[in-house]
N, C-alpha and C. Protein backbone atom coordinates (compact mmCIF):
# COMPACT_ATOMS: atom_id res chain seq x y z
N UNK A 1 -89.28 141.45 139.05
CA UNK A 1 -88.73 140.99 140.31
C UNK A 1 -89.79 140.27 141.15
N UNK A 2 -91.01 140.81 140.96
CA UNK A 2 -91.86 139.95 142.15
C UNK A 2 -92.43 138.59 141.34
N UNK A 3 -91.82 138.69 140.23
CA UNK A 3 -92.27 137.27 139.58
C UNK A 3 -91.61 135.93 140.07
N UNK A 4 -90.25 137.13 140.03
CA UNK A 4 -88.89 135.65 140.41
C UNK A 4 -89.13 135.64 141.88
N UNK A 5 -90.27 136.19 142.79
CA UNK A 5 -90.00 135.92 144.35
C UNK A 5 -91.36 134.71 144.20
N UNK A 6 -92.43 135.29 143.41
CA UNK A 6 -93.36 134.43 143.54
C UNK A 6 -92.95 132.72 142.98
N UNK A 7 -92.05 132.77 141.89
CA UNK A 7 -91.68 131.83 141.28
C UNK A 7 -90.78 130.71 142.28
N UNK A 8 -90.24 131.88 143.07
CA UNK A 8 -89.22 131.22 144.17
C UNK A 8 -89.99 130.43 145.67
N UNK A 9 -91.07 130.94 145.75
CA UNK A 9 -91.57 130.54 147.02
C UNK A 9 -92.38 129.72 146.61
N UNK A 10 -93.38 129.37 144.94
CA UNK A 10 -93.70 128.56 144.87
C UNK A 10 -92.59 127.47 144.76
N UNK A 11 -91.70 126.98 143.89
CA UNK A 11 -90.82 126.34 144.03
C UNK A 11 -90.57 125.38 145.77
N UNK A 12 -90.31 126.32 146.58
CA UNK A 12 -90.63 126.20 147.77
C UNK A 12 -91.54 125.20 147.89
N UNK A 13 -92.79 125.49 147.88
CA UNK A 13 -93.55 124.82 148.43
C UNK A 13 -93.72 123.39 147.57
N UNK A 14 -93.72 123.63 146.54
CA UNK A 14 -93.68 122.23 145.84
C UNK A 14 -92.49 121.39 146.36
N UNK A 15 -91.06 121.48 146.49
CA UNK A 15 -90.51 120.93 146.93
C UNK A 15 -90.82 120.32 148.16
N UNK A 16 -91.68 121.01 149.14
CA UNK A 16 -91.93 120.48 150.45
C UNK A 16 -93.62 119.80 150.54
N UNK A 17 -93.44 119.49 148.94
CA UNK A 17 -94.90 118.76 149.01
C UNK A 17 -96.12 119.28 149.31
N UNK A 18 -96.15 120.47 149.14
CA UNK A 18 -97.29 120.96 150.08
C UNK A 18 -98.06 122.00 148.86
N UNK A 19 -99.72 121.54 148.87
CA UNK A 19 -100.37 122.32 148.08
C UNK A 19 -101.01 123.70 148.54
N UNK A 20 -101.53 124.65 147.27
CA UNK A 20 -101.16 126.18 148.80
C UNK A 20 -101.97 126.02 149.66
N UNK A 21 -102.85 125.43 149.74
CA UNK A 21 -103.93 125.39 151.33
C UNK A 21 -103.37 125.32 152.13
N UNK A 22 -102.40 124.11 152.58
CA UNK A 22 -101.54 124.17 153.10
C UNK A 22 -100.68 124.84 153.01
N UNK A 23 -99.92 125.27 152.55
CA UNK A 23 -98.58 126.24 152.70
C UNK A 23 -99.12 127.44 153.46
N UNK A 24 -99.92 127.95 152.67
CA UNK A 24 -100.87 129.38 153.30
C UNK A 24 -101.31 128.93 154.59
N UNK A 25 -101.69 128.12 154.79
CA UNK A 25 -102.25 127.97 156.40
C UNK A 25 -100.44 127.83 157.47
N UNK A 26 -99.58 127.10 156.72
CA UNK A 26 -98.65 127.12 157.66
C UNK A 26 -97.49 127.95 158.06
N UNK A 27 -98.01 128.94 156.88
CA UNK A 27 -96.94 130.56 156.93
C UNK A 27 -98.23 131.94 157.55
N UNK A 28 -99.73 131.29 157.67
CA UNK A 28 -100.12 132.56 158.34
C UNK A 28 -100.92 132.95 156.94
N UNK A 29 -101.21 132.83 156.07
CA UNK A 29 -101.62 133.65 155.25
C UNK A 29 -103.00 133.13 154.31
N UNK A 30 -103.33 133.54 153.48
CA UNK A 30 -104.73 133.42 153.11
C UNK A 30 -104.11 132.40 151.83
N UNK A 31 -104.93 131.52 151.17
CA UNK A 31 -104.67 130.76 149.86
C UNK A 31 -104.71 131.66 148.99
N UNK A 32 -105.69 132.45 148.51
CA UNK A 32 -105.55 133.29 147.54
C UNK A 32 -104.62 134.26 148.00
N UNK A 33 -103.95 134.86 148.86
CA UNK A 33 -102.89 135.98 148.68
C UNK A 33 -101.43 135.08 148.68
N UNK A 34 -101.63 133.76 148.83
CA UNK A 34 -100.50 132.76 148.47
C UNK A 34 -100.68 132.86 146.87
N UNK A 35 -101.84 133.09 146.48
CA UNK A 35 -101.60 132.10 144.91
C UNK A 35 -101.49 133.79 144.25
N UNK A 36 -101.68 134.59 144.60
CA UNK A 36 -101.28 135.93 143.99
C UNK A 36 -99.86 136.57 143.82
N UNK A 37 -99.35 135.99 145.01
CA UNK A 37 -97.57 136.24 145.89
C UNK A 37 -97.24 135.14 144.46
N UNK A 38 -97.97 133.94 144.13
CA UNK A 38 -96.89 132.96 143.08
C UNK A 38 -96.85 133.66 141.97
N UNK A 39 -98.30 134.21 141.47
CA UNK A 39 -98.23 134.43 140.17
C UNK A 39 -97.55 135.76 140.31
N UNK A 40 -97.14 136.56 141.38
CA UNK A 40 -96.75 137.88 140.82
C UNK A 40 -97.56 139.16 140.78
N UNK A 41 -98.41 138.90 141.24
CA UNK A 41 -99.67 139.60 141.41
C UNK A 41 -99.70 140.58 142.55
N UNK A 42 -98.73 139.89 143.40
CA UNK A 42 -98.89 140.25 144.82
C UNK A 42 -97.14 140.55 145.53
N UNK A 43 -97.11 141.12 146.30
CA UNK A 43 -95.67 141.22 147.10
C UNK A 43 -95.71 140.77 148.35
N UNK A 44 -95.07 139.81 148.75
CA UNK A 44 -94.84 139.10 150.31
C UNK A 44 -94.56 139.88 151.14
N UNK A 45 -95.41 140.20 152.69
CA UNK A 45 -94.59 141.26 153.53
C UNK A 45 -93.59 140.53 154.23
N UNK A 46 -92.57 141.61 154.96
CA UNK A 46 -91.99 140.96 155.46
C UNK A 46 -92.29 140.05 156.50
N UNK A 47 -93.12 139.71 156.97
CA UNK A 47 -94.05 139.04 158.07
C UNK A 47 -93.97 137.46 157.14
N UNK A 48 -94.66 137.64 155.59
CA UNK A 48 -94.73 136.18 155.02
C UNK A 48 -93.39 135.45 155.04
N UNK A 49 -92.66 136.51 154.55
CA UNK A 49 -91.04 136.20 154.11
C UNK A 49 -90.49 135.40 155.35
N UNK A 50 -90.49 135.85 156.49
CA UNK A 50 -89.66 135.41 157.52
C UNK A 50 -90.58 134.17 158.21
N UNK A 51 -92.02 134.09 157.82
CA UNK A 51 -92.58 132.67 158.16
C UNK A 51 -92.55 131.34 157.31
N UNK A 52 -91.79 132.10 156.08
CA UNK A 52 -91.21 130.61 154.80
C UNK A 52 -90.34 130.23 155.92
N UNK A 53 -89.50 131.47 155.95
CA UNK A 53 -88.42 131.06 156.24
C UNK A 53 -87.78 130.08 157.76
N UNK A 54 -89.26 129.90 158.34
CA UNK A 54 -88.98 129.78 159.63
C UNK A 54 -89.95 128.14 159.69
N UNK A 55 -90.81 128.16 158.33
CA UNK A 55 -91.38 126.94 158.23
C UNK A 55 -90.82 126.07 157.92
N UNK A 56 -90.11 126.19 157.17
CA UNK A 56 -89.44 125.42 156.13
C UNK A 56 -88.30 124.95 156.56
């Protein structure tokens, strides 16, 4: 399951053009705990979740 969230939010960001430096800087969060959240590595709090959602 946290594969298909990481899989999903990268998706995300590629669609909106944006490489994770950016993305991570514009949801609040670090590049590497962005690129951990893609691969699955990591779980989004609800804090990341609702700043996709509010970036985007």
């Amino acid at each position: 399951m946290l594969n298909d969230i990481g899989h999903k939010i990268k998706c995300i960001r590629k669609e909106n053009n944006l490489n994770q430096v950016q993305f991570a800087k514009s949801i609040g969060i670090s590049q590497g705990n962005l690129s951990e959240i893609e691969l699955g590595n990591s779980n989004p709090s609800a804090e990341t979740l609702i700043s996709i959602r509010y970036t985007i």
